[in-house]
Protein backbone atom coordinates (compact mmCIF):
# COMPACT_ATOMS: atom_id res chain seq x y z
CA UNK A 1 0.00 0.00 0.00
CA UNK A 2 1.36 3.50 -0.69
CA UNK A 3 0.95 6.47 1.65
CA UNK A 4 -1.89 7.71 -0.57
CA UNK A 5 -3.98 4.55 0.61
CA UNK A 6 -6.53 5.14 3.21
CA UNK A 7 -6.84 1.14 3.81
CA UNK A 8 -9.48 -0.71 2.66
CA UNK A 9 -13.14 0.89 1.26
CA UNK A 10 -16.53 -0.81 3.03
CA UNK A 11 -19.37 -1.86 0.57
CA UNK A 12 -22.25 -1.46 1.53
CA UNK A 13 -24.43 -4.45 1.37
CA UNK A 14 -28.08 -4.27 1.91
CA UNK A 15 -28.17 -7.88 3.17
CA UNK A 16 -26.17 -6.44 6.06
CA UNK A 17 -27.88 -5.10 9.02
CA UNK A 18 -28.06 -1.46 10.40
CA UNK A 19 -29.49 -2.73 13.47
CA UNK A 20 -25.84 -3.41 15.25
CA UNK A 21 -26.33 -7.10 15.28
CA UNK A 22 -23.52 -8.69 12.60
CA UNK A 23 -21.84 -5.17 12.54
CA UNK A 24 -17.83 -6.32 12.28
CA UNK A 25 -15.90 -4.17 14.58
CA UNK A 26 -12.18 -2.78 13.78
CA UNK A 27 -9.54 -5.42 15.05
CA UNK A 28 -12.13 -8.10 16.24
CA UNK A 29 -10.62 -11.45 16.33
CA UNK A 30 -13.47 -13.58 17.26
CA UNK A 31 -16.87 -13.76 15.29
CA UNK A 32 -19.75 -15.01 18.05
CA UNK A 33 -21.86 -16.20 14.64
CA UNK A 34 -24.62 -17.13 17.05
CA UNK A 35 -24.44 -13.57 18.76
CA UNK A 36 -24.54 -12.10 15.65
CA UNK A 37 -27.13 -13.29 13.86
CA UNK A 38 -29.47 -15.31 16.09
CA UNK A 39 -31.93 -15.74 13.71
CA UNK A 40 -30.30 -16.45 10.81
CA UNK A 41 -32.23 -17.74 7.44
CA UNK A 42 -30.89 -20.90 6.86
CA UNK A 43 -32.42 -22.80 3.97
CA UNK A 44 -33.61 -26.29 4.35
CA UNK A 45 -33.78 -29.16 2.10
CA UNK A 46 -36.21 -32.03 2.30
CA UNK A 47 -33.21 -33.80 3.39
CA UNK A 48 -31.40 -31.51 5.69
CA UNK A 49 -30.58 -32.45 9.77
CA UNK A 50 -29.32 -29.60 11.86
CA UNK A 51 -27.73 -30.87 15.13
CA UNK A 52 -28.93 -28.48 17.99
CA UNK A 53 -26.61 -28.76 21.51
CA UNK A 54 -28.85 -27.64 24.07
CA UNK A 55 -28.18 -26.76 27.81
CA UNK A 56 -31.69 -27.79 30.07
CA UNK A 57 -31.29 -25.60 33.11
CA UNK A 58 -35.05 -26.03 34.16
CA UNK A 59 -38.19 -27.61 32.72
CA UNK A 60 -39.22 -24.08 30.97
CA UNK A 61 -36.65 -25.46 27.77
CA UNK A 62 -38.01 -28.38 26.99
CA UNK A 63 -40.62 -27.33 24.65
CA UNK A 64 -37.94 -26.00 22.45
CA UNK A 65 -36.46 -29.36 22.68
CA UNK A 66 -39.58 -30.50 21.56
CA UNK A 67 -39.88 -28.34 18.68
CA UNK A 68 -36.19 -29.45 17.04
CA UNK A 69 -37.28 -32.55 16.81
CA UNK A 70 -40.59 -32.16 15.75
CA UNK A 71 -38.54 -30.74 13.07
CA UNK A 72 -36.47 -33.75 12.48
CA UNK A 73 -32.98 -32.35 14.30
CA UNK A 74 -30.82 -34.20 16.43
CA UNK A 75 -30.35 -32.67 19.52
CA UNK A 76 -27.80 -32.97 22.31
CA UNK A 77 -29.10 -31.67 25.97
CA UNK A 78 -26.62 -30.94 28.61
CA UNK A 79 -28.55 -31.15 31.94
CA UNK A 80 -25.70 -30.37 34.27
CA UNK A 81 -28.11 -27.68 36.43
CA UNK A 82 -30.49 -30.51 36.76
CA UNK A 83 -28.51 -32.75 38.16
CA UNK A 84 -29.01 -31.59 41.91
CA UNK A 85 -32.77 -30.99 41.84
CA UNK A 86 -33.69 -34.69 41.36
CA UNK A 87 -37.51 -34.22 41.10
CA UNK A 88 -36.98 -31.52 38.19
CA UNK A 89 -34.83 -33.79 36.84
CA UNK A 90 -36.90 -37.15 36.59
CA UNK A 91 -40.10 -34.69 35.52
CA UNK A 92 -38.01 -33.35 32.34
CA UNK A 93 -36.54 -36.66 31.95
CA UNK A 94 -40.09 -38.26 31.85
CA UNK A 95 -41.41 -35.40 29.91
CA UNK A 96 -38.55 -35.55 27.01
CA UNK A 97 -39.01 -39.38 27.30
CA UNK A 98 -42.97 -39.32 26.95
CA UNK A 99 -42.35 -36.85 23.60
CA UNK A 100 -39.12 -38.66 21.53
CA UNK A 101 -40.33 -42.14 21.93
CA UNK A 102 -44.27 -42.08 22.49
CA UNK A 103 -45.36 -39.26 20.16
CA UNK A 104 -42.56 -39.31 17.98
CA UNK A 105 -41.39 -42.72 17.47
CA UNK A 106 -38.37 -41.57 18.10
CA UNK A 107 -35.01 -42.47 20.63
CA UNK A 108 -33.38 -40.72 23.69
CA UNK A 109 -29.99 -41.82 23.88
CA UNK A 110 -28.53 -41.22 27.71
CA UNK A 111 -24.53 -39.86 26.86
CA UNK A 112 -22.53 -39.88 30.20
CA UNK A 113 -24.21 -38.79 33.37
CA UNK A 114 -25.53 -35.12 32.25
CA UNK A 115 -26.16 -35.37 28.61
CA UNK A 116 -29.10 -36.87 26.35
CA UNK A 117 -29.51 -37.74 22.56
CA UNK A 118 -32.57 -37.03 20.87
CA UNK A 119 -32.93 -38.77 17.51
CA UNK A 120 -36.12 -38.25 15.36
CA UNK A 121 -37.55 -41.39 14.02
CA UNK A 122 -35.44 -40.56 11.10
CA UNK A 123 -32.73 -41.87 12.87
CA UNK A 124 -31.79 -44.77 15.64
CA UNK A 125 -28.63 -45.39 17.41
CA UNK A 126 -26.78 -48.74 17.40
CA UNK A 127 -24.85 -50.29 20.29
CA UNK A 128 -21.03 -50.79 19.85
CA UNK A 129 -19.44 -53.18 21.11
């Protein structure tokens, strides 16, 4: 670049938003995609799977669980804040449970102590051995 260059010219895009949200700041290092566009369209095929990794601090989050896969996702549920409140626990459990695999036809996979799988009925697990 020669002294003459004041660095490089912005474009303005009308796919960007004005609203702050996906605004790139000067000397950022580290793009929080989710912060930055929450919402964002993502098209989906007949065909498509999104795997959602969700954290189940209380029994207010499971109908969101619900909704994935409704949708056909795969989600993975960290339920570390559940862990000590075993009533709340065995009710979300039970309620998750009573959704996947009697409504759905689908699995719930336990993975370690704090973590479940939810498969659609798109998908099953299989035991390695």
């Amino acid at each position: 670049m020669s002294s003459s260059d004041e660095g490089p010219k912005w474009v303005d895009m009308p796919s960007v938003s004005k609203h702050g949200i996906g605004v790139l700041e000067a000397g950022e290092s580290y793009h929080d995609l989710g912060m930055k566009y929450p919402d964002a369209p993502v098209p989906r095929d007949i065909s498509d799977v999104i795997v959602h990794r969700g954290v189940l601090d209380d029994v207010t989050g499971i109908t969101q669980l619900m909704d994935w896969v409704a949708d056909g996702d795969i989600v993975v549920v960290e339920m570390t804040g559940l862990m000590s409140r075993d009533m709340e626990l065995r009710i979300a459990v039970g309620k998750i449970q009573d959704f996947v695999e009697g409504d759905m036809s689908g699995q719930l996979v336990r993975l370690g102590n704090s973590r479940l799988l939810l498969l659609p009925p798109s998908f099953e697990s299989v035991r390695v051995q």
